[in-house]
C-alpha atoms as a PDB file:
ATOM      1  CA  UNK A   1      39.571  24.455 -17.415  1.00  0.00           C
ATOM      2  CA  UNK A   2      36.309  24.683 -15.919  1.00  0.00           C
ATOM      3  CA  UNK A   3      35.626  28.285 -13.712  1.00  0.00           C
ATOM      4  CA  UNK A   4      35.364  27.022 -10.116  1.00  0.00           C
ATOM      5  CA  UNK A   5      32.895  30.230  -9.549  1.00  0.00           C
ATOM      6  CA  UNK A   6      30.613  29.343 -12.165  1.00  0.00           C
ATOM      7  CA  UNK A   7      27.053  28.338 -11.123  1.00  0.00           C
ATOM      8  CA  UNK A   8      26.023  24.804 -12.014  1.00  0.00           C
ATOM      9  CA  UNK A   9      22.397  23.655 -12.077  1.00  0.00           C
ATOM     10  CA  UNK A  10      21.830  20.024 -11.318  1.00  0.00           C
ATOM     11  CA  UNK A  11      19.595  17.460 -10.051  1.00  0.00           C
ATOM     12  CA  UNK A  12      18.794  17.804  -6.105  1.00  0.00           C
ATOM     13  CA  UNK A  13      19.553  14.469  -4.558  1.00  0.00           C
ATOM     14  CA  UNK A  14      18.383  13.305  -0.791  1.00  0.00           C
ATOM     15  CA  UNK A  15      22.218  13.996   0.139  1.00  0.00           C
ATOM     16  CA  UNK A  16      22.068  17.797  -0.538  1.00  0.00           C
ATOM     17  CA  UNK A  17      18.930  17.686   1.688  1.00  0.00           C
ATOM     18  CA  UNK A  18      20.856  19.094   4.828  1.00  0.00           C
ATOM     19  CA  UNK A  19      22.197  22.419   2.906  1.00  0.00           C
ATOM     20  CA  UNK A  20      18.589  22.699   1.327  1.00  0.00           C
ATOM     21  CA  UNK A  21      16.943  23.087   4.305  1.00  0.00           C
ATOM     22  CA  UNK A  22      19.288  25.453   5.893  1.00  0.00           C
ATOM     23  CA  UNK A  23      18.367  28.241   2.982  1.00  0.00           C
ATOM     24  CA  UNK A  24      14.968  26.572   3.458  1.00  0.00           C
ATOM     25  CA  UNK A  25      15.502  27.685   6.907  1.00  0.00           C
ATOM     26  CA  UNK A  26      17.087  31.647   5.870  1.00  0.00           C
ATOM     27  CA  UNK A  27      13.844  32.420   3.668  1.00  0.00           C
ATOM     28  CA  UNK A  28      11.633  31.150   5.848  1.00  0.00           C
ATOM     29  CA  UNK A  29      13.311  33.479   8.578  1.00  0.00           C
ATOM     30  CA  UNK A  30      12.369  36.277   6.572  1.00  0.00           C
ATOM     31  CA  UNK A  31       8.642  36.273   7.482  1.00  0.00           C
ATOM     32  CA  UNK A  32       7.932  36.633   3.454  1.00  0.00           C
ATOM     33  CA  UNK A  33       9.053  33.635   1.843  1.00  0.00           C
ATOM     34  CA  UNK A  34       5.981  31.459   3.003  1.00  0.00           C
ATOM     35  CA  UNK A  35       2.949  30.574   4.607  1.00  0.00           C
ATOM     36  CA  UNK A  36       5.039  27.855   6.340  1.00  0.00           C
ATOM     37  CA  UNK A  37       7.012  28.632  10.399  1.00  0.00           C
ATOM     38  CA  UNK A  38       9.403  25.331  10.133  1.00  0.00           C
ATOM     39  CA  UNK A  39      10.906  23.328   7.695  1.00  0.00           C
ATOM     40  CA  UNK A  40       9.764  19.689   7.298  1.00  0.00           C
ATOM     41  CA  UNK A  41      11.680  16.619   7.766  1.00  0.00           C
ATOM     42  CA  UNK A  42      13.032  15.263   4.690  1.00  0.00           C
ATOM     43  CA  UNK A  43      10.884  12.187   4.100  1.00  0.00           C
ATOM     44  CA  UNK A  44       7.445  14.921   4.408  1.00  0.00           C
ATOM     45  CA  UNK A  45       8.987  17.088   2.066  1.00  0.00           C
ATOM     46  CA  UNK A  46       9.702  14.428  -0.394  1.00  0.00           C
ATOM     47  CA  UNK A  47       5.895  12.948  -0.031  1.00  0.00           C
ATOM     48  CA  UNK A  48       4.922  17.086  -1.077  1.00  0.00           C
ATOM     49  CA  UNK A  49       6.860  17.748  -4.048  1.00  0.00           C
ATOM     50  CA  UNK A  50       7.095  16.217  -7.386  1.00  0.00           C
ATOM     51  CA  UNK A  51      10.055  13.673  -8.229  1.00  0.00           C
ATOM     52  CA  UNK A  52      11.334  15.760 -10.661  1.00  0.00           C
ATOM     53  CA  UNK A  53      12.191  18.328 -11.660  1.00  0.00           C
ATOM     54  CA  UNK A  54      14.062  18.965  -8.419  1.00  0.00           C
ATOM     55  CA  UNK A  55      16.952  21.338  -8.392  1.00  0.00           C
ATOM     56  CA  UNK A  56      19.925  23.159  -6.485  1.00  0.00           C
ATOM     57  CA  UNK A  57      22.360  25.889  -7.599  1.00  0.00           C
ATOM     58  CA  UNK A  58      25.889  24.874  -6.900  1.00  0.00           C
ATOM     59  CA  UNK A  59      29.008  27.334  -7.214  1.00  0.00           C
ATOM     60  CA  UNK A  60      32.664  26.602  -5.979  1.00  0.00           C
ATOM     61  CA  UNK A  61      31.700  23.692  -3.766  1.00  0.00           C
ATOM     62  CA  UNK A  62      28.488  25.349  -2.111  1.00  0.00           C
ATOM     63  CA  UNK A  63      24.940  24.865  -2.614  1.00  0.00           C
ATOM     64  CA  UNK A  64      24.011  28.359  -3.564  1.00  0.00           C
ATOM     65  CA  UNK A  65      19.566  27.155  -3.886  1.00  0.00           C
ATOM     66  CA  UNK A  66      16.963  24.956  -4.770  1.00  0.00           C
ATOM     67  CA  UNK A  67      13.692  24.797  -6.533  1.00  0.00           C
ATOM     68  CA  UNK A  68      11.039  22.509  -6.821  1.00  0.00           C
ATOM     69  CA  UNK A  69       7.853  21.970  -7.609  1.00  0.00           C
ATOM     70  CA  UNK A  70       4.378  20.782  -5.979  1.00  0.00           C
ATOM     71  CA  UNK A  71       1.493  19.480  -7.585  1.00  0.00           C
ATOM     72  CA  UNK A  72      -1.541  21.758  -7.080  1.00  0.00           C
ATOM     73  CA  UNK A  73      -4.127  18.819  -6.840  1.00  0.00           C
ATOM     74  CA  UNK A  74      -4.739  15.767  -6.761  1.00  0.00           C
ATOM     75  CA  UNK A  75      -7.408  15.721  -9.167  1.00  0.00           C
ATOM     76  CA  UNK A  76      -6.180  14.115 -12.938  1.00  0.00           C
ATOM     77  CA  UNK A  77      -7.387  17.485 -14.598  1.00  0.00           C
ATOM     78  CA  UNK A  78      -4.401  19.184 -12.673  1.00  0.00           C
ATOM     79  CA  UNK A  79      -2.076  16.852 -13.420  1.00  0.00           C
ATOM     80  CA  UNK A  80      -0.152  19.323 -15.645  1.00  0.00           C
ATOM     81  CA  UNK A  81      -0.045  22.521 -13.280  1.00  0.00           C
ATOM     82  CA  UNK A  82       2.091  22.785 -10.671  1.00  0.00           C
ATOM     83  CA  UNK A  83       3.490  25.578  -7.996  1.00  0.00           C
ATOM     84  CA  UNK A  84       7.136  26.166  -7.659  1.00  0.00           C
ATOM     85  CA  UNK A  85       9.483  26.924  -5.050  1.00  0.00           C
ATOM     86  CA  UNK A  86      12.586  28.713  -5.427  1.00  0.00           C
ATOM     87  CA  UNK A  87      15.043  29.755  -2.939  1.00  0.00           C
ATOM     88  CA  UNK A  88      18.637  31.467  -2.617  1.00  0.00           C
ATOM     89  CA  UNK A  89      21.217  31.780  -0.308  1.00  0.00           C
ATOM     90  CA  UNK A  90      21.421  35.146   1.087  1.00  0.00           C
ATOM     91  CA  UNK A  91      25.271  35.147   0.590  1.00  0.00           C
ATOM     92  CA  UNK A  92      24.388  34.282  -2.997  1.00  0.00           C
ATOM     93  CA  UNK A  93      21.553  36.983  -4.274  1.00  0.00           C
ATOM     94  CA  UNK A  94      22.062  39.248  -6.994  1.00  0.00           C
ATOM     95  CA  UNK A  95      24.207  36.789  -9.029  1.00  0.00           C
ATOM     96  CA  UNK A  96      21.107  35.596 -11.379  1.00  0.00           C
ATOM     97  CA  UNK A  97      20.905  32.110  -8.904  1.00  0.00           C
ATOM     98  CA  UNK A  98      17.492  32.514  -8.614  1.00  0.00           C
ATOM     99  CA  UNK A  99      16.775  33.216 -12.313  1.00  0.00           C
ATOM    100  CA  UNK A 100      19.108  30.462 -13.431  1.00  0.00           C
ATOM    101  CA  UNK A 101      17.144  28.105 -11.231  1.00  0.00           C
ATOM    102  CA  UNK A 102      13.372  29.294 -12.456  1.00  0.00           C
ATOM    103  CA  UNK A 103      14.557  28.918 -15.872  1.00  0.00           C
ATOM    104  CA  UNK A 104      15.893  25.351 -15.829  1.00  0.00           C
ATOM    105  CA  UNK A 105      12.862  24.064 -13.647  1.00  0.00           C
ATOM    106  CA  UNK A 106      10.001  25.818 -16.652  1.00  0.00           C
ATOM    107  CA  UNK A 107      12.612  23.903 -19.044  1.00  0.00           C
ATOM    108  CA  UNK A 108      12.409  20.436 -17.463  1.00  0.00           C
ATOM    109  CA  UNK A 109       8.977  21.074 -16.443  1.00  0.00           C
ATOM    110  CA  UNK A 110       7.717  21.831 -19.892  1.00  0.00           C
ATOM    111  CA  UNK A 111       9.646  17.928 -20.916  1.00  0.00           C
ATOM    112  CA  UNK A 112       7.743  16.345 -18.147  1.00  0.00           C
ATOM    113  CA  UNK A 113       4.464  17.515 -19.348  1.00  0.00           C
ATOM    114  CA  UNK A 114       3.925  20.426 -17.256  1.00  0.00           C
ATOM    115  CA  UNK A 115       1.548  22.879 -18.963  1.00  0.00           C
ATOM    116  CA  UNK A 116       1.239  25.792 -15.799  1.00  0.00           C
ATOM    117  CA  UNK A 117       3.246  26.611 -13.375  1.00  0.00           C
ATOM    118  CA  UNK A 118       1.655  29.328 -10.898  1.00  0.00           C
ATOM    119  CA  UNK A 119       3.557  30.651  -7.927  1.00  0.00           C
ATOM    120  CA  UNK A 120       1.840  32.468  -4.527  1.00  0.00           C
ATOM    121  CA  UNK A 121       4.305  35.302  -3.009  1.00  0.00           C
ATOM    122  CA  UNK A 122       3.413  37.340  -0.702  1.00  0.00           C
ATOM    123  CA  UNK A 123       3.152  41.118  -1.994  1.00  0.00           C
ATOM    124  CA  UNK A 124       6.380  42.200  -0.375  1.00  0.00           C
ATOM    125  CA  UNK A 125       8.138  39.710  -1.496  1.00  0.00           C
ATOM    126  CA  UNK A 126       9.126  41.717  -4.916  1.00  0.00           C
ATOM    127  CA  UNK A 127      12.395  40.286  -5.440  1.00  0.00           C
ATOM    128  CA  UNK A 128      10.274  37.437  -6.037  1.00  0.00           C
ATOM    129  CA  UNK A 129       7.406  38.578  -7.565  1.00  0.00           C
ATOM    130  CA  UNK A 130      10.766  40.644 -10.202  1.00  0.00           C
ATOM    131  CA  UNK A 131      11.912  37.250 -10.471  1.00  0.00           C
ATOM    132  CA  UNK A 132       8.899  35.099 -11.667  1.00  0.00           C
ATOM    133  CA  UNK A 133       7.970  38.347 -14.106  1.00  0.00           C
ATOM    134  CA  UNK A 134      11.968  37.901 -15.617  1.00  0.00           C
ATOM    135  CA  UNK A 135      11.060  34.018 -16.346  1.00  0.00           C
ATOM    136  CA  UNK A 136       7.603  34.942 -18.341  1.00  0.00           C
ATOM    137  CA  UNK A 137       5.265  34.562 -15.402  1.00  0.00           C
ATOM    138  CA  UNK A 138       2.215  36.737 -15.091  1.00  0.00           C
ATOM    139  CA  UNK A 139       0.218  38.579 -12.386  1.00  0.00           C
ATOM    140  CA  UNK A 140      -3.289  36.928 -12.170  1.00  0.00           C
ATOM    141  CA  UNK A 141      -3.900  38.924  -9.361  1.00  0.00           C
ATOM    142  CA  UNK A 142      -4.051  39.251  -5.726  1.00  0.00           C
ATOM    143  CA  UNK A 143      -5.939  36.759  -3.238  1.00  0.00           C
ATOM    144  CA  UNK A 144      -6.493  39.015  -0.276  1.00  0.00           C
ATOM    145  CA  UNK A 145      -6.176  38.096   3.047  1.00  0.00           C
ATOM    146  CA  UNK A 146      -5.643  34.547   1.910  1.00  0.00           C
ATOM    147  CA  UNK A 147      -4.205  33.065   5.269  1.00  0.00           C
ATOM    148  CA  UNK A 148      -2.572  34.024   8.488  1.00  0.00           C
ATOM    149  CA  UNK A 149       0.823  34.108   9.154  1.00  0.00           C
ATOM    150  CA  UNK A 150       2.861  34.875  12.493  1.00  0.00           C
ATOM    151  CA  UNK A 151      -1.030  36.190  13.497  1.00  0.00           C
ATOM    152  CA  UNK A 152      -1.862  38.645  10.497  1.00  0.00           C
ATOM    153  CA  UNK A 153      -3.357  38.421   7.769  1.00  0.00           C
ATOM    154  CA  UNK A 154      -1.331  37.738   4.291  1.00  0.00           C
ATOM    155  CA  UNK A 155      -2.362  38.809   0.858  1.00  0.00           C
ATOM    156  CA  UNK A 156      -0.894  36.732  -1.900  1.00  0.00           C
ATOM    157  CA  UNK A 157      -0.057  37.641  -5.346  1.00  0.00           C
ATOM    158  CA  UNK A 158      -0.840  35.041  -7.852  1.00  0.00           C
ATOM    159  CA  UNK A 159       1.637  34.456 -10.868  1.00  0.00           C
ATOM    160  CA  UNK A 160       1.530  31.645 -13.559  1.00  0.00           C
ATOM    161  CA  UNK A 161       3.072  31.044 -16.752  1.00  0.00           C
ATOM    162  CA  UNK A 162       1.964  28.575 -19.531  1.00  0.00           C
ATOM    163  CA  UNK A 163       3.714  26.586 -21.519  1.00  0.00           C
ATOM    164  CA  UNK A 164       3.979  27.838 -25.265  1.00  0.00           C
ATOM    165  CA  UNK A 165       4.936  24.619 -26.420  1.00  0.00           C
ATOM    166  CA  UNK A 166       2.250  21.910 -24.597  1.00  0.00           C
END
């Protein structure tokens, strides 16, 4: 018998869209999770992000988070680096959601030809910045005063990781 408690990683699908962007909604709340103040509508978020791989962390009937990923350009050089998105529940951190996530979307990633993934967090952000580190991403380094945000100005720490096997 399957554990009810155990996290499940799985394809997002349109239908889940409503619980995605309600921890869309609790990280951007945070003031540290992004650049962007409100979540899209579905149909602009879809248009942003790359088909696949798209997915959500599920556990005894809840969507627990989601990660995506974004093409960097639109420029056919780029084709094969992208910029992730992960995001967890508050209810749900600490239980390896977020790592569980990162490391299925580098899998699929790597089968669908992507080469780099980079991520921008901001610097206080280190449960994120811990995160990306755990699931071989590196520091690059920090773009200072890259944007404003809720009227400051943001540094943003630069991560990647490449692909060992493309």
């Amino acid at each position: 018998m399957a554990d009810p408690d155990r996290t499940v990683i799985e394809a997002m699908r349109a239908e889940d869209w409503t619980d995605v962007a309600v921890i869309y909604r609790q990280g951007l709340d945070t003031g540290d999770a992004s650049f962007e103040t409100e979540v899209p509508a579905y149909e602009e978020w879809d248009r942003e992000h790359l088909a696949a791989p798209r997915l959500v962390a599920c556990a005894g009937g809840r969507l627990l988070g989601w990660a995506a990923l974004s093409p960097v350009s639109g420029r056919c050089v780029y084709g094969g680096v992208a910029e992730d998105s992960v995001y967890v529940d508050p209810t749900a951190t600490g239980r390896g959601v977020g790592t569980a996530l990162l490391t299925e979307l580098v899998a699929q990633a790597e089968q669908a030809g992507i080469w780099t993934i980079q991520a921008g967090v901001f610097p206080e952000n280190r449960v994120s910045i811990a995160l990306h580190q755990r699931c071989g991403f590196r520091v690059v380094g920090v773009r200072e005063r890259l944007g404003r945000h809720h009227g400051r100005w943001r540094d943003v720490v630069l991560l990647e990781r490449r692909s060992e096997v493309i």
